[in-house]
N, C-alpha and C. Protein backbone atom coordinates (compact mmCIF):
# COMPACT_ATOMS: atom_id res chain seq x y z
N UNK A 1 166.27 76.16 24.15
CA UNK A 1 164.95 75.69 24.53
C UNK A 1 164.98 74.18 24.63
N UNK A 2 164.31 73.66 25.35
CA UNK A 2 164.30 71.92 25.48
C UNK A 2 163.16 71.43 24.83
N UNK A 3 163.27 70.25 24.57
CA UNK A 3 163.01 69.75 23.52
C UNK A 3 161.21 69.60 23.68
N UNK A 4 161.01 69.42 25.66
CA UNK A 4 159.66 69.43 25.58
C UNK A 4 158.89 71.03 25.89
N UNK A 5 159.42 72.12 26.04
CA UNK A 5 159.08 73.33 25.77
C UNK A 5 158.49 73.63 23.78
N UNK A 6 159.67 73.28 23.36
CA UNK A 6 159.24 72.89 21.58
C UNK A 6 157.66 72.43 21.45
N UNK A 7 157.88 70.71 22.19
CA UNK A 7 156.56 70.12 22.22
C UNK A 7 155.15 71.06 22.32
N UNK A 8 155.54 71.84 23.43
CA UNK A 8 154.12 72.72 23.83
C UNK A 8 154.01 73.62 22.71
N UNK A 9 154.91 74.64 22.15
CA UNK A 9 154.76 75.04 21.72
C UNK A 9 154.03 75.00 20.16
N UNK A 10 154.49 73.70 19.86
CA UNK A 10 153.37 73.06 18.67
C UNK A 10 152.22 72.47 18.73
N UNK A 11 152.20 72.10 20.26
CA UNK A 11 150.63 71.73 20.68
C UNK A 11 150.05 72.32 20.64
N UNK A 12 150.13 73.58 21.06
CA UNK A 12 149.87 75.24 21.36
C UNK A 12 148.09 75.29 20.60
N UNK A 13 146.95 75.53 20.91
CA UNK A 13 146.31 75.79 20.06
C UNK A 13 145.86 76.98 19.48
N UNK A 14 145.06 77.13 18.57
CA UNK A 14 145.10 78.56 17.50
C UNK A 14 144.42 79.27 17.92
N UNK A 15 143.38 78.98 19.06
CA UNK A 15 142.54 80.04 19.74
C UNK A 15 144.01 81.01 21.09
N UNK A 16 144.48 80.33 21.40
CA UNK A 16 145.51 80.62 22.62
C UNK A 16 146.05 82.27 22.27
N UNK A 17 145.28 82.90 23.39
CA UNK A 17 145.45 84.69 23.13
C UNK A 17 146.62 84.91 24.01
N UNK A 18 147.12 84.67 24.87
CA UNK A 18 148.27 84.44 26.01
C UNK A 18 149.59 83.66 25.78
N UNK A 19 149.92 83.38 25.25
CA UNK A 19 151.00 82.02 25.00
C UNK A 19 152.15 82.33 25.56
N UNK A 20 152.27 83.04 26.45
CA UNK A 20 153.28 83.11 27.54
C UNK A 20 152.25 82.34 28.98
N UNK A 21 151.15 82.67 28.89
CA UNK A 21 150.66 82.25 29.97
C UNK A 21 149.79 80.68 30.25
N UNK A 22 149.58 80.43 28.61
CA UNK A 22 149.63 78.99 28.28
C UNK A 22 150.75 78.22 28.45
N UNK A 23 152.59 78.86 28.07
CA UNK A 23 153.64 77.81 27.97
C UNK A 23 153.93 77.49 29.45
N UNK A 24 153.51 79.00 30.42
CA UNK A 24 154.15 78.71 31.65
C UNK A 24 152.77 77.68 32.80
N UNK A 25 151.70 78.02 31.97
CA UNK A 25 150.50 77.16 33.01
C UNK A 25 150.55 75.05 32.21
N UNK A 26 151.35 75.41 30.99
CA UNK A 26 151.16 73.96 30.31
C UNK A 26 152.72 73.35 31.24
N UNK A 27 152.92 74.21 31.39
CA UNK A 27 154.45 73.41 32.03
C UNK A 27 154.22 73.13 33.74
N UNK A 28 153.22 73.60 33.94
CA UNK A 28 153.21 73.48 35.80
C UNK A 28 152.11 72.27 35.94
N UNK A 29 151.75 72.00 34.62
CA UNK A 29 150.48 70.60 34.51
C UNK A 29 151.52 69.96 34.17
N UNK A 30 152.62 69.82 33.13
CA UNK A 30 153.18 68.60 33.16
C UNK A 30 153.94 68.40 34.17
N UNK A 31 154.45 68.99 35.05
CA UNK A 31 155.49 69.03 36.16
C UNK A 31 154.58 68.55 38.02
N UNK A 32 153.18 68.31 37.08
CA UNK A 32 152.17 67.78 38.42
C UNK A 32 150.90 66.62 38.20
N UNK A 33 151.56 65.66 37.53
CA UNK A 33 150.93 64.70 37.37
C UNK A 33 150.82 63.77 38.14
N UNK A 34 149.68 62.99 38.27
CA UNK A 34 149.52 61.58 38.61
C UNK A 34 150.40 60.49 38.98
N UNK A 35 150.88 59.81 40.21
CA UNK A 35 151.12 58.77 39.94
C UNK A 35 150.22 57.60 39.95
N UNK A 36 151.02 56.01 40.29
CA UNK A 36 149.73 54.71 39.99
C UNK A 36 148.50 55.04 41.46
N UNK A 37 148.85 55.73 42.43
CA UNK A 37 148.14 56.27 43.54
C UNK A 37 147.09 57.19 43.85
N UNK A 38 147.32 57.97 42.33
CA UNK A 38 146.85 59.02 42.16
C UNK A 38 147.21 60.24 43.56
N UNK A 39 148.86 60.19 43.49
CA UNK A 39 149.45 61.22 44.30
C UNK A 39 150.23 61.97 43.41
N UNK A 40 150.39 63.36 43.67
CA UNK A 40 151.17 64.27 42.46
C UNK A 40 152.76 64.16 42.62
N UNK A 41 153.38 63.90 41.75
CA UNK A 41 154.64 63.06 41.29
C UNK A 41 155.25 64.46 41.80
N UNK A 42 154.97 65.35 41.89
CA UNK A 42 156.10 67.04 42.12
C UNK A 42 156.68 66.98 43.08
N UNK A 43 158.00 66.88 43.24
CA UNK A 43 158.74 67.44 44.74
C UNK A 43 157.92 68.57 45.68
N UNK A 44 157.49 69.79 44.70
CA UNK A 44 157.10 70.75 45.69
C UNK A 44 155.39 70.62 46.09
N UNK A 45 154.77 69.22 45.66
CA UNK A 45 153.37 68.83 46.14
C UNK A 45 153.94 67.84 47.28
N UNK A 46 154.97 67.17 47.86
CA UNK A 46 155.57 66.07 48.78
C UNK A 46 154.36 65.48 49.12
N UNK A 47 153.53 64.46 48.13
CA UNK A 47 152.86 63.42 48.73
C UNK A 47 151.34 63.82 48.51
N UNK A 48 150.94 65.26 47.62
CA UNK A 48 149.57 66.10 48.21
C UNK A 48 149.05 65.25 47.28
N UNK A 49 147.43 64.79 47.48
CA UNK A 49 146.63 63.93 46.65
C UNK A 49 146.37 64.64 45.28
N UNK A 50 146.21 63.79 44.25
CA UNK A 50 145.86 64.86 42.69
C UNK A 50 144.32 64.65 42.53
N UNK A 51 143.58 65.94 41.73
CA UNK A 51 144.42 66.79 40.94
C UNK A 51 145.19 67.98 42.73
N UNK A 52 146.65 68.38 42.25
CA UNK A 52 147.19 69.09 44.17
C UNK A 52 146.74 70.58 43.05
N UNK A 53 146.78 71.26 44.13
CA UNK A 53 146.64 72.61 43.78
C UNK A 53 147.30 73.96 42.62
N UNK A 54 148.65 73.23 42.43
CA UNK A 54 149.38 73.54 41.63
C UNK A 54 148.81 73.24 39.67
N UNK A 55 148.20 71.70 39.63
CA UNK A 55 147.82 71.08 38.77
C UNK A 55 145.97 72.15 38.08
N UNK A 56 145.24 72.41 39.62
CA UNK A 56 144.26 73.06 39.62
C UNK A 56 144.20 74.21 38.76
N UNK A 57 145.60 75.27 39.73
CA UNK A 57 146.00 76.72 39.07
C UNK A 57 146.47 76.81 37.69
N UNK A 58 147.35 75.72 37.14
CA UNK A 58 147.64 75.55 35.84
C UNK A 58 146.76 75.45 34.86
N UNK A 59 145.52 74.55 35.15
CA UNK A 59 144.19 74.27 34.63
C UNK A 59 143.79 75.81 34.19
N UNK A 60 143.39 76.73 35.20
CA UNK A 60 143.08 78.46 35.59
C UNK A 60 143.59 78.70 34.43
N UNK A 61 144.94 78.74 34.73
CA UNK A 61 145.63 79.25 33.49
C UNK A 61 145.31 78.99 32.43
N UNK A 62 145.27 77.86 31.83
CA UNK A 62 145.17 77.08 30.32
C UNK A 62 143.69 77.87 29.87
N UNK A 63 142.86 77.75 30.68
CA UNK A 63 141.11 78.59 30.48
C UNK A 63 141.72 79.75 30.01
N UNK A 64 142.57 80.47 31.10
CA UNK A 64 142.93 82.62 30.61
C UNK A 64 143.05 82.46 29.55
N UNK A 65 144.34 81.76 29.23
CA UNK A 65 145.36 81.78 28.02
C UNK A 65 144.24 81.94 26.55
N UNK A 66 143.10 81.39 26.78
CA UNK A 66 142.70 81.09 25.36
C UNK A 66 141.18 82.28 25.81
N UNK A 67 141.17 82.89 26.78
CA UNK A 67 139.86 84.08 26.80
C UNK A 67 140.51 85.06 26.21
N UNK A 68 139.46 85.61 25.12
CA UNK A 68 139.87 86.45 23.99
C UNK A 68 140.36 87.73 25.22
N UNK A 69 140.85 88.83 24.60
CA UNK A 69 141.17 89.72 25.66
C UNK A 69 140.22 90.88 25.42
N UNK A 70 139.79 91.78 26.73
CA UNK A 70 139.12 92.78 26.48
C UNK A 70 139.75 93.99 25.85
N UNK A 71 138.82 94.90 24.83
CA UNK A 71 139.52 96.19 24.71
C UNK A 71 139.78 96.88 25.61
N UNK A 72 140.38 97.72 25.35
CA UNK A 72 140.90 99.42 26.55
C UNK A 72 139.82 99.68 26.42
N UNK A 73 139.73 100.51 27.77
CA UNK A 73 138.63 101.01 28.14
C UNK A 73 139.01 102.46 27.39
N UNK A 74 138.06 103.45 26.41
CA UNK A 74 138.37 104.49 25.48
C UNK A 74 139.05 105.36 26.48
N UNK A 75 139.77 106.45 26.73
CA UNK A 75 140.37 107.21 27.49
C UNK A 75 139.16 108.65 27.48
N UNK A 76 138.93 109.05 28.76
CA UNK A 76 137.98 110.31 28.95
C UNK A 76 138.32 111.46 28.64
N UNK A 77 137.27 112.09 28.13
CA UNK A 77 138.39 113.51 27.44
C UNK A 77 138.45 114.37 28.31
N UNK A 78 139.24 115.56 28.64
CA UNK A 78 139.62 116.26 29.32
C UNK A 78 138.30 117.21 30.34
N UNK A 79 137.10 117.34 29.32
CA UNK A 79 135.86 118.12 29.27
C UNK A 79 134.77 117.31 29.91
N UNK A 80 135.03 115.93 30.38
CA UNK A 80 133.88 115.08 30.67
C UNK A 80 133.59 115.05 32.64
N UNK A 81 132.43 115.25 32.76
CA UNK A 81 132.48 115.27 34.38
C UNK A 81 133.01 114.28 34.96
N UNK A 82 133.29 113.51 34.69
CA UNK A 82 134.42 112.07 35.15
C UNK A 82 135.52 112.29 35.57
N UNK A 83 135.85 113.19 34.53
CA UNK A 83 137.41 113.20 34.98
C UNK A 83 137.32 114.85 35.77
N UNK A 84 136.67 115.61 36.14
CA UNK A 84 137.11 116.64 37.21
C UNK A 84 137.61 116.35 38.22
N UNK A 85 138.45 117.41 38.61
CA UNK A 85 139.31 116.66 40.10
C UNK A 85 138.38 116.98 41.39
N UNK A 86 138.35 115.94 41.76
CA UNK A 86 137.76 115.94 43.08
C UNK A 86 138.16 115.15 44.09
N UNK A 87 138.24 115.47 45.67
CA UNK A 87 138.72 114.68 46.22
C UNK A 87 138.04 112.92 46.25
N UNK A 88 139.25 112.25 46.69
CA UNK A 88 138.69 110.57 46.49
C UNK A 88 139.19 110.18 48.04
N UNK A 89 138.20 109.40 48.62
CA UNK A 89 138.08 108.86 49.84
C UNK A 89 139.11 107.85 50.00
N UNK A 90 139.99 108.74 50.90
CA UNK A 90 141.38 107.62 51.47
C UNK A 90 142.67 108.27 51.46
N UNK A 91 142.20 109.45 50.27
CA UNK A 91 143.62 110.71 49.75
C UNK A 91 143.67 111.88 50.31
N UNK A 92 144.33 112.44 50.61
CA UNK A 92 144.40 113.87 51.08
C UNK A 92 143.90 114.64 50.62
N UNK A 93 142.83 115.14 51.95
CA UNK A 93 142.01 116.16 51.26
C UNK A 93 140.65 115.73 51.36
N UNK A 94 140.39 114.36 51.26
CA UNK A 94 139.13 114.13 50.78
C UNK A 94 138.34 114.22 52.55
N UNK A 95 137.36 114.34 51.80
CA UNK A 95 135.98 114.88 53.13
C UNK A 95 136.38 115.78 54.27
N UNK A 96 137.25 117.01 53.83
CA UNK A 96 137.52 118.63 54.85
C UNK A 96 137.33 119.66 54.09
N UNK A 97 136.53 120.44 54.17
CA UNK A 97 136.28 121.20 53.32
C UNK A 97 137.02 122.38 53.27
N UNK A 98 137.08 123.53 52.51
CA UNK A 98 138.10 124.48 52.57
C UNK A 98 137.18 125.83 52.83
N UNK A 99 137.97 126.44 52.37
CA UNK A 99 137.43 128.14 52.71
C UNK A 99 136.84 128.42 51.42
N UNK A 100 135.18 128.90 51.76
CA UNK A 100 134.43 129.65 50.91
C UNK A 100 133.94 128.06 50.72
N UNK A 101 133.80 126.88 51.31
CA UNK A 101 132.89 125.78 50.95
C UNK A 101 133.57 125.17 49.98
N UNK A 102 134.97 125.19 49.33
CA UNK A 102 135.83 124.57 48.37
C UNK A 102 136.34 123.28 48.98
N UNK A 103 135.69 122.03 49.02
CA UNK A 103 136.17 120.96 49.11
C UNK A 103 137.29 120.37 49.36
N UNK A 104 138.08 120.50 50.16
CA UNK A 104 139.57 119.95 50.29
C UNK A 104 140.54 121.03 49.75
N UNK A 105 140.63 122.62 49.91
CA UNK A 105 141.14 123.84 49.56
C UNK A 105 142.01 123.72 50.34
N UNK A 106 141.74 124.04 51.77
CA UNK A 106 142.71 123.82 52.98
C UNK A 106 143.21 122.99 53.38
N UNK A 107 143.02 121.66 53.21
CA UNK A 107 143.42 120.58 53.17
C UNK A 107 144.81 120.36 52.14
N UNK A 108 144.20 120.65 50.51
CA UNK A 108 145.41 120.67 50.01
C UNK A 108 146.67 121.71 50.49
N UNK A 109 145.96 123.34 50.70
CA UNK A 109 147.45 123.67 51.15
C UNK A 109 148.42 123.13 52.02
N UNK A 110 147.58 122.70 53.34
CA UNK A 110 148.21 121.77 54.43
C UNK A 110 149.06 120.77 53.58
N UNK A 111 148.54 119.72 53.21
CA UNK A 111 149.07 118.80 52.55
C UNK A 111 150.59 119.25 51.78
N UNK A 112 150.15 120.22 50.58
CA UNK A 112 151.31 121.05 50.27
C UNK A 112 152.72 121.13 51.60
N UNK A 113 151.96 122.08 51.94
CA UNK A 113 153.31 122.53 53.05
C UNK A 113 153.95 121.20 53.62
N UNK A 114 153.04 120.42 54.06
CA UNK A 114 153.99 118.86 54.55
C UNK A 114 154.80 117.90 53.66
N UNK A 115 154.47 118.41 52.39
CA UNK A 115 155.46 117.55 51.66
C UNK A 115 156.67 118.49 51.42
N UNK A 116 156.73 119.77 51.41
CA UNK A 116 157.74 120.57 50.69
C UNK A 116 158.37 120.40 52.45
N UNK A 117 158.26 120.33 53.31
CA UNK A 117 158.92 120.01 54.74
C UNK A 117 159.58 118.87 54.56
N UNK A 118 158.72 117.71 54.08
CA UNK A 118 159.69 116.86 53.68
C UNK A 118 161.03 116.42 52.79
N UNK A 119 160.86 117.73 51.64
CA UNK A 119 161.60 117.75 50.26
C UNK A 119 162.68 118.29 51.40
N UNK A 120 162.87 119.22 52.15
CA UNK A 120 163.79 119.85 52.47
C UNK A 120 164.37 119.42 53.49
């Protein structure tokens, strides 16, 4: 590790929920600073006025790094109308209805048969 990676890492503060995403957004701010012009010193900004965009996104970062994180969303139980299968708009199947008024019935067999055409 180099010596100014260390640095960050003791700067680091105690709220910081991310600290992979603090070391890598604290390192793209020091690597895009200011010169006496106020132009960003980075090879890969060549000349862009500060704060350049790179300096901006790092900023982004440093905010994530320290937003507490949300819980999981609880998982649905097997029995809940949420999770019944039904067709979803964009997937096979969805909006053709089948035989006897079953929603995507015929659709899935179709579907079926074109993939096992493909397996073979």
């Amino acid at each position: 590790m180099s010596e100014a990676s260390t640095d960050r890492v003791a700067d680091r503060p105690a709220e910081v929920t991310d600290p992979l995403l603090w070391d890598l957004a604290a390192a793209v701010a020091d690597a895009h600073q200011p010169d006496a012009e106020r132009v960003c010193t980075s090879p890969s900004c060549v000349g862009a006025a500060w704060p350049c965009a790179a300096w901006n996104n790092a900023q982004a970062g440093l905010s994530a790094a320290r937003t507490p994180r949300q819980p999981a969303a609880p998982p649905q139980s097997a029995g809940s109308p949420q999770s019944a299968s039904r067709p979803v708009a964009g997937q096979p199947g969805a909006g053709r209805a089948g035989a006897a008024g079953e929603p995507g019935t015929a659709a899935a067999r179709t579907d079926a048969r074109s993939l096992a055409a493909t397996a073979a």
